[in-house]
Every structure is written in C-alpha cells, then in structure tokens.
C-alpha atoms as a PDB file:
ATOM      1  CA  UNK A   1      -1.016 -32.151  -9.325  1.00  0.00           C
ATOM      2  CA  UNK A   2      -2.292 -35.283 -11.507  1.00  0.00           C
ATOM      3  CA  UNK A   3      -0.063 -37.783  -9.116  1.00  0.00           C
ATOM      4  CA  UNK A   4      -1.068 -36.027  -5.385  1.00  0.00           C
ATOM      5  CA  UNK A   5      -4.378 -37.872  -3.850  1.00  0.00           C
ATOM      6  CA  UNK A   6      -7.181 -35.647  -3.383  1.00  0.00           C
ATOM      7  CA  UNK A   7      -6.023 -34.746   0.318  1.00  0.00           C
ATOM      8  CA  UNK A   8      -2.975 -33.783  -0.653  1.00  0.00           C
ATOM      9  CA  UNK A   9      -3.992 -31.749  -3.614  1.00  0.00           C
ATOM     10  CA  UNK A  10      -6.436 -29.878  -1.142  1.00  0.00           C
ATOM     11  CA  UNK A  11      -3.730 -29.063   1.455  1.00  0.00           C
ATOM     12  CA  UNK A  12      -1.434 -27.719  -1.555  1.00  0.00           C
ATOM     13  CA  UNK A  13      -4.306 -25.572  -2.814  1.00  0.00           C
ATOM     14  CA  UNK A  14      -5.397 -24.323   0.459  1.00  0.00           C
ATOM     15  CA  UNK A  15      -1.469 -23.914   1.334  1.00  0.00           C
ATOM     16  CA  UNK A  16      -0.875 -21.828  -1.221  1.00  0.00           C
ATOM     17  CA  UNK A  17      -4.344 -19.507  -0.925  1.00  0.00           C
ATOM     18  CA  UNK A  18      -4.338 -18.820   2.297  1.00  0.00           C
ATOM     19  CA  UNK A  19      -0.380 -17.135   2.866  1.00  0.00           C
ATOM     20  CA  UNK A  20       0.656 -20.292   3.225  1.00  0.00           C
ATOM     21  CA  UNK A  21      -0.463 -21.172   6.708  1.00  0.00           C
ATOM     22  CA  UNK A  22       0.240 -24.971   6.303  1.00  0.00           C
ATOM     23  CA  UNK A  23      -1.608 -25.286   9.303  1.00  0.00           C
ATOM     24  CA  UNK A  24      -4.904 -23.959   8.438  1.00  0.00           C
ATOM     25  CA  UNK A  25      -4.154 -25.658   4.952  1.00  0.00           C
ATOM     26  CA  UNK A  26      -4.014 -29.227   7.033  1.00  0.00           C
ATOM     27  CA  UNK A  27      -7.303 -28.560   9.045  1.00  0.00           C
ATOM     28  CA  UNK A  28      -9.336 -27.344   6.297  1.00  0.00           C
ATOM     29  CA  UNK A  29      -7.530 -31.034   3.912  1.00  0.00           C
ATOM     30  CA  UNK A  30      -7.702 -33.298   6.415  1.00  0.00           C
ATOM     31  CA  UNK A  31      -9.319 -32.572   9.954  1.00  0.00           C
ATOM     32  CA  UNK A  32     -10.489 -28.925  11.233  1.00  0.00           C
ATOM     33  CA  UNK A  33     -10.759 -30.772  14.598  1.00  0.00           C
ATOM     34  CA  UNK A  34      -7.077 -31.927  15.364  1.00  0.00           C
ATOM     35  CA  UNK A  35      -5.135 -31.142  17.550  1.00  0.00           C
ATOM     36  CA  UNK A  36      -2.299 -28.772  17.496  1.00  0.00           C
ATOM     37  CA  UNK A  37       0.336 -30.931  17.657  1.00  0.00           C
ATOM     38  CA  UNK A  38      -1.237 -33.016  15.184  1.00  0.00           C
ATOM     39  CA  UNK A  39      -1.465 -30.217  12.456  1.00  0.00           C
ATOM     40  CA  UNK A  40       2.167 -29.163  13.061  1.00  0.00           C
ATOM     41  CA  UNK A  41       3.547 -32.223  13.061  1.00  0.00           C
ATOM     42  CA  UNK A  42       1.398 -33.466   9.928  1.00  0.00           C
ATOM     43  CA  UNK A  43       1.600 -30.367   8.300  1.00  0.00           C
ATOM     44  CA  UNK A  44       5.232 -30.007   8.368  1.00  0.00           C
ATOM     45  CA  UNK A  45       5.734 -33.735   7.416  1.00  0.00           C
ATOM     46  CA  UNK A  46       2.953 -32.759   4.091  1.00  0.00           C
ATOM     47  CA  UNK A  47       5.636 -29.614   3.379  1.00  0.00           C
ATOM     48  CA  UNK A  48       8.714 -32.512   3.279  1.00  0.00           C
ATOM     49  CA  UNK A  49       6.897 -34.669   1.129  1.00  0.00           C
ATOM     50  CA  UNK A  50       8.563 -35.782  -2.418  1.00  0.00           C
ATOM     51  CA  UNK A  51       5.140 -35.162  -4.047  1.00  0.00           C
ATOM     52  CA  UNK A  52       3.951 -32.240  -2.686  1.00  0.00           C
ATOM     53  CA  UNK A  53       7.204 -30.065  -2.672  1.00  0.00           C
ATOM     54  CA  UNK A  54       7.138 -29.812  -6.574  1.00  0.00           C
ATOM     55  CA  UNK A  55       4.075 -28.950  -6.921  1.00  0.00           C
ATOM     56  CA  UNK A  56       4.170 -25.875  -4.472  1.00  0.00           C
ATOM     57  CA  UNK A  57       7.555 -25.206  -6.079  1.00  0.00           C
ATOM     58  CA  UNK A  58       5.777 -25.045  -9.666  1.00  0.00           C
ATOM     59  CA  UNK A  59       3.603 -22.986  -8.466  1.00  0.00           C
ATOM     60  CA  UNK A  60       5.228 -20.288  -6.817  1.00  0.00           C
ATOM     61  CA  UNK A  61       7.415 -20.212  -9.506  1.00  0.00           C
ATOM     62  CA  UNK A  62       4.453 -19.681 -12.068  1.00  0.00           C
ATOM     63  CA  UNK A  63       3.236 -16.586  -9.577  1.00  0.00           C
ATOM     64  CA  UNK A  64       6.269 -15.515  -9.400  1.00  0.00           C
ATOM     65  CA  UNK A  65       6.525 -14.910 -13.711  1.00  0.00           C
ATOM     66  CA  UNK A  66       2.874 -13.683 -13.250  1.00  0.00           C
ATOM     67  CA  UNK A  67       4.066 -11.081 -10.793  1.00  0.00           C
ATOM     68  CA  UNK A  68       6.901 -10.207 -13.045  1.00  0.00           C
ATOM     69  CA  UNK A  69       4.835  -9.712 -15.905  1.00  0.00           C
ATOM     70  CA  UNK A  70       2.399  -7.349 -14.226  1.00  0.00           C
ATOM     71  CA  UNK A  71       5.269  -5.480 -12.295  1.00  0.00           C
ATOM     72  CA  UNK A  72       6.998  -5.096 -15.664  1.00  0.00           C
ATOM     73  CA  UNK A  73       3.914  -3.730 -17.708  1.00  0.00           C
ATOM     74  CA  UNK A  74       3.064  -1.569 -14.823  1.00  0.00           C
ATOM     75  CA  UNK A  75       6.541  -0.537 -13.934  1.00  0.00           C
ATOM     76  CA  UNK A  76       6.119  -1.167 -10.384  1.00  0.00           C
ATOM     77  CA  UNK A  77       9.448  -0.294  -9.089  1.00  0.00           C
ATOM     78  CA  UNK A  78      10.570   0.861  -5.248  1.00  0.00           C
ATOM     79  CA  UNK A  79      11.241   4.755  -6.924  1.00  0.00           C
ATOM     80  CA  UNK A  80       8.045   4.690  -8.551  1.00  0.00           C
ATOM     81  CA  UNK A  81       5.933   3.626  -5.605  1.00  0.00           C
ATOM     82  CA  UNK A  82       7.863   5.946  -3.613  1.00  0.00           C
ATOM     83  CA  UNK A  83       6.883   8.998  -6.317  1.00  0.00           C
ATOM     84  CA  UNK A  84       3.052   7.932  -5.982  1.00  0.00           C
ATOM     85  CA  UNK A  85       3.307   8.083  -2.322  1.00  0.00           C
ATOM     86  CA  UNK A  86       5.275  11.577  -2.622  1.00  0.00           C
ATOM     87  CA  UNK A  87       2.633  12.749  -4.774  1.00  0.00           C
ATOM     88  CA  UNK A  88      -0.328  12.111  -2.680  1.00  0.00           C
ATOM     89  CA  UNK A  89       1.506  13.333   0.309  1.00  0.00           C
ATOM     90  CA  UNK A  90       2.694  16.560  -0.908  1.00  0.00           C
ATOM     91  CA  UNK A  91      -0.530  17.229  -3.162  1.00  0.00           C
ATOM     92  CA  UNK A  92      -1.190  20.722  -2.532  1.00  0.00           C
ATOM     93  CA  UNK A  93      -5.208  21.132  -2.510  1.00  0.00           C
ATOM     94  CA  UNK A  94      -4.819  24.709  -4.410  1.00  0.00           C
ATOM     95  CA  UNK A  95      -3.559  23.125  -7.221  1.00  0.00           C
ATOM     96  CA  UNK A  96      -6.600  21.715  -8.100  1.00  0.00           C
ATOM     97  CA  UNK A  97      -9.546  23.922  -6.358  1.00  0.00           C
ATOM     98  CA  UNK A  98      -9.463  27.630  -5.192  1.00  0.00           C
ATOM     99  CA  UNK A  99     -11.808  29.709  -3.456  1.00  0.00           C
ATOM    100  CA  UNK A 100     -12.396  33.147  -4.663  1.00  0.00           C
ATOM    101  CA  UNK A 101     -15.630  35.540  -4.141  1.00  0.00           C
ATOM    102  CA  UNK A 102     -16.793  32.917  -1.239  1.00  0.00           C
ATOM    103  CA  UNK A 103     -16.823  29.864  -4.191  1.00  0.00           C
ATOM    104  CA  UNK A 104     -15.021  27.401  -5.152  1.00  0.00           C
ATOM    105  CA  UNK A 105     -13.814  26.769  -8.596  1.00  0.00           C
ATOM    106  CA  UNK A 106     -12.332  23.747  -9.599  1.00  0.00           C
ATOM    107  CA  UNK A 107      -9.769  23.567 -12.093  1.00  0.00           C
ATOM    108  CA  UNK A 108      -9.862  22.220 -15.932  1.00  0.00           C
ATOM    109  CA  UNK A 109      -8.203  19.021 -15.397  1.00  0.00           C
ATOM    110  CA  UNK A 110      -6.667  19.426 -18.840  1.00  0.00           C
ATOM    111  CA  UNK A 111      -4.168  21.888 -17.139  1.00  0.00           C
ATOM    112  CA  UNK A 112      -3.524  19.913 -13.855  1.00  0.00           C
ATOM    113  CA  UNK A 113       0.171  18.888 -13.390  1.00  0.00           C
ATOM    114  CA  UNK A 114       0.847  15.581 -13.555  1.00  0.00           C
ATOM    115  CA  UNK A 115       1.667  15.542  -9.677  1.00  0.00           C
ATOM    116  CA  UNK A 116      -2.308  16.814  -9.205  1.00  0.00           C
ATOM    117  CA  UNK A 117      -4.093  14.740 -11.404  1.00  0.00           C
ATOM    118  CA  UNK A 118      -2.344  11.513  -9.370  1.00  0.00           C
ATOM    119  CA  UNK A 119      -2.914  12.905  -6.009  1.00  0.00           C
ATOM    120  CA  UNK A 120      -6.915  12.885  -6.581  1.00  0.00           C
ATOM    121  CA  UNK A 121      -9.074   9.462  -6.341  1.00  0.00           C
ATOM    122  CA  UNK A 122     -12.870  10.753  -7.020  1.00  0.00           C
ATOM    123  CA  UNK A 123     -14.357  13.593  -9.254  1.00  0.00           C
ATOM    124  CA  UNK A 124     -18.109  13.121  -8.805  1.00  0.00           C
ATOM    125  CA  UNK A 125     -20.886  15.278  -9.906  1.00  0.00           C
ATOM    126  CA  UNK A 126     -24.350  14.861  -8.889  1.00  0.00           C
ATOM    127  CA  UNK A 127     -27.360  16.444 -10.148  1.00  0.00           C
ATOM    128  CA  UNK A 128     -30.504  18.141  -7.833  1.00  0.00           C
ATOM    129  CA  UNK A 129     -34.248  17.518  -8.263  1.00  0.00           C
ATOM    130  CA  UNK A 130     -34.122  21.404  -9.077  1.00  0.00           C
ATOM    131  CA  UNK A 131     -31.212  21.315 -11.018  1.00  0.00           C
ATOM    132  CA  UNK A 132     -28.731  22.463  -9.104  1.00  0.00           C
ATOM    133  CA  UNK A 133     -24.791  20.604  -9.396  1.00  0.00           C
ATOM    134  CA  UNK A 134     -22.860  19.231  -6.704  1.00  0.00           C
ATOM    135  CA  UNK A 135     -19.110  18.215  -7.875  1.00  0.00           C
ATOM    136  CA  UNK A 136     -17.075  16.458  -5.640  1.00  0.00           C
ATOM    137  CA  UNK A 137     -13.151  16.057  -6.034  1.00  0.00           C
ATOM    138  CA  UNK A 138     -11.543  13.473  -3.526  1.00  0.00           C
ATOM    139  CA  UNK A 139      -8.267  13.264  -2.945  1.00  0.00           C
ATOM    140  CA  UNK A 140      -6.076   9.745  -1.690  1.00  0.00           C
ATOM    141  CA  UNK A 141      -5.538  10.159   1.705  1.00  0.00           C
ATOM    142  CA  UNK A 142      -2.316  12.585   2.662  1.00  0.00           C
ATOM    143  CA  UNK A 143      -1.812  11.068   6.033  1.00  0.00           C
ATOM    144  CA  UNK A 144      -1.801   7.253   4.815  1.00  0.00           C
ATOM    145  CA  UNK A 145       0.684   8.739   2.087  1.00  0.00           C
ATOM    146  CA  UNK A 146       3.036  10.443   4.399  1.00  0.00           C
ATOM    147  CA  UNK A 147       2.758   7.050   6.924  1.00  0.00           C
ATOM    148  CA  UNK A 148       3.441   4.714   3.877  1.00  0.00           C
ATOM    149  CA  UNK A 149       6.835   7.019   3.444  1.00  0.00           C
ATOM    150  CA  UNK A 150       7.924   7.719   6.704  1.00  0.00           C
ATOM    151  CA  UNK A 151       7.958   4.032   7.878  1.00  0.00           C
ATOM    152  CA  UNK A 152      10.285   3.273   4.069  1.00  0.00           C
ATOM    153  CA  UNK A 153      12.270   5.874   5.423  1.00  0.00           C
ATOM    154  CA  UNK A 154      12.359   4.545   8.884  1.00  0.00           C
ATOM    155  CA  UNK A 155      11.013   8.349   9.572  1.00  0.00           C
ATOM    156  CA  UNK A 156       8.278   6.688  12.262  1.00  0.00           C
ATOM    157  CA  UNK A 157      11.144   5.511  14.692  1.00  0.00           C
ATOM    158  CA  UNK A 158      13.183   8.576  16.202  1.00  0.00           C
ATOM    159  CA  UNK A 159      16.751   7.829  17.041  1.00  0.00           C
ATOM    160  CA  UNK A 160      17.610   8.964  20.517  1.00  0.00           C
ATOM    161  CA  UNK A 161      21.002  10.512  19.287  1.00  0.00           C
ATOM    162  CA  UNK A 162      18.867  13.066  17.062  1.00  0.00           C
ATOM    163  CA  UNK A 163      16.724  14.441  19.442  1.00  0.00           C
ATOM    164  CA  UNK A 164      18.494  18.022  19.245  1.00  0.00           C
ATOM    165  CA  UNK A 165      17.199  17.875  15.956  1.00  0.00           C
ATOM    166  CA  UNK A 166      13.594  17.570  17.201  1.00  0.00           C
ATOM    167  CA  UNK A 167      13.998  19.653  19.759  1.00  0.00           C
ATOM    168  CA  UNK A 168      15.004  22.764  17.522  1.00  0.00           C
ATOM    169  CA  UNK A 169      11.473  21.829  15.776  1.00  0.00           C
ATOM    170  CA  UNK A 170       9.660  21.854  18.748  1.00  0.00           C
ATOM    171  CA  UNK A 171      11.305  25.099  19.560  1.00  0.00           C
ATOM    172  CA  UNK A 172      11.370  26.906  16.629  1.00  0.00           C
ATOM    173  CA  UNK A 173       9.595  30.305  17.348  1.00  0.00           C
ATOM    174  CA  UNK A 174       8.840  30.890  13.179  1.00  0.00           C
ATOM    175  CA  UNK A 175       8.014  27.224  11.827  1.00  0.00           C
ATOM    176  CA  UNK A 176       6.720  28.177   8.737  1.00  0.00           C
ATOM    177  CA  UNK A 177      10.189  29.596   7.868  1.00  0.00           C
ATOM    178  CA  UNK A 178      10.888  26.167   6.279  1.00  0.00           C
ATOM    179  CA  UNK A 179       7.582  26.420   3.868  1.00  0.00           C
ATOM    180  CA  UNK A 180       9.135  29.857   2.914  1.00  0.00           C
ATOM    181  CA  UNK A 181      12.512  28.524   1.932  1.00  0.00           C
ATOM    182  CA  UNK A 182      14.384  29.978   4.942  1.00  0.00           C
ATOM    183  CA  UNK A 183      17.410  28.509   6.805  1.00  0.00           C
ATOM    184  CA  UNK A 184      18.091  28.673  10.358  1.00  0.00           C
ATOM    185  CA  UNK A 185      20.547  31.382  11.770  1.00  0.00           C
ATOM    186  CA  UNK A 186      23.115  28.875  12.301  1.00  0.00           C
ATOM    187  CA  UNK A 187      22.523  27.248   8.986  1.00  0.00           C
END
C-alpha cells in the first residue's frame, strides 16, 4: 500500500473490513456526507483503479492462504460441519444425565461417546453459602442444529410434488413407529 495516498489506502482498508461495501468504504475515506450517486460512481471508479486493484487483490489472496491454513489444521470440511451439526441435533439428553429415585445423576464424562461429549457447550458447578452443589450441563442448541441442516439439505422448503409424503406424517395414527424402527404397512 506504500504507493496509494492516504485516501486511497483508507478506502482499501475500510473496503476490505467492512464485507466490502465499497460504498460505506468511500464515505467513511473520503466524505460520509455525499451523495449517493457520488459514492457509487466514485466508489466504483476507486474499485477500477490501477493502484488500488492490486492491493485488494494481495490481500484477499493473503486471507484467502490464512483461511486455508486454519481450515486445514482444523479440518473444516462440508462432511465435518455437517457431523457437528448432526451431533448436536440428534444428541440424546439420556446419554449424558438420567433421572432415577426423583434425582438426577450426571454421567462420568470419561465414558461419554464421542457424539455426547460434542453435543454439550457448558458443565458448570457452583457452590452454596451452606455448601450445597449446583452442576449445570448445557447443551448447543438442538433446534439451531436441526435449522443449520435442514436449510443444507434444502429440508426448510417443501416441494409441492411431495406433499403425499407429508401428508402420511400428518396422518400417521402411531408416529413414534419410526423412533421404534418400524416401517409402514405398505413399506
């Protein structure tokens, strides 16, 4: 950015902070108080120019290895996103608490599958005045889970030549049969 006047270095660091809203980027380099036309027209002609395109180029190309890095250690991949979602939205509560004799015991974490020890975001414990323990085990939540997949799966828009489909669940006189293992008559 060594040959870009001040201005312009502004507009590419504000540019490239904000999501790239070269509009907001103009107003905030050069003048919050212009006019609409003004910013589009200057900003757009700022996104053309010979000294300013390299340096946004440069840069989203250093973000980009950045990203790559961290998506790499991390193993960020579709499948394993998908899995973490999965996870939280299947967790099954019993896996990791239980209620017997009216209290709840909470299991040894050491023997928590994999599956339960991802679904849960918060183990607390918290200490009375008089002693007494409070432990607290949160889990992420199920419904922003099972959202997140549905809309991948394109789950959240129905398709109008299904609807027998959701119709038979609507119907169904024994839902749970499904959570059971059970087919449907037909199949």
């Amino acid at each position: 950015m060594a040959n870009l006047t001040p201005k312009q270095r502004r507009f590419v660091e504000e540019y490239l902070s904000n999501g790239e809203n070269a509009a907001a980027a103009y107003r905030a380099a050069y003048n919050p108080k212009a006019t609409d036309s003004t910013v589009e027209r200057n900003a757009f002609r700022l996104l053309k120019n010979t000294k300013v395109v390299p340096v946004i180029q440069e840069a989203r190309e250093r973000a980009k290895k950045r990203t790559d890095k961290i998506m790499e250690r991390y193993a960020i991949t579709k499948e394993n996103v998908l899995r973490e979602f999965a996870r939280i939205g299947f967790a099954d509560v019993t896996d990791i608490v239980s209620i017997a004799g009216g209290r709840v015991h909470i299991s040894d974490t050491d023997g928590l599958s994999e599956d339960a020890k991802r679904s849960i975001s918060e183990i607390s414990e918290t200490i009375s005045e008089s002693g007494d323990r409070t432990i607290k085990v949160k889990s992420h939540s199920k419904i922003a889970a099972l959202t997140a997949l549905a809309k991948h799966l394109g789950l959240d828009k129905p398709e109008p030549d299904n609807d027998d489909a959701l119709n038979d669940m609507a119907n169904d006189q024994d839902p749970e049969r499904i959570d059971r293992g059970e087919s449907t008559e037909e199949g």
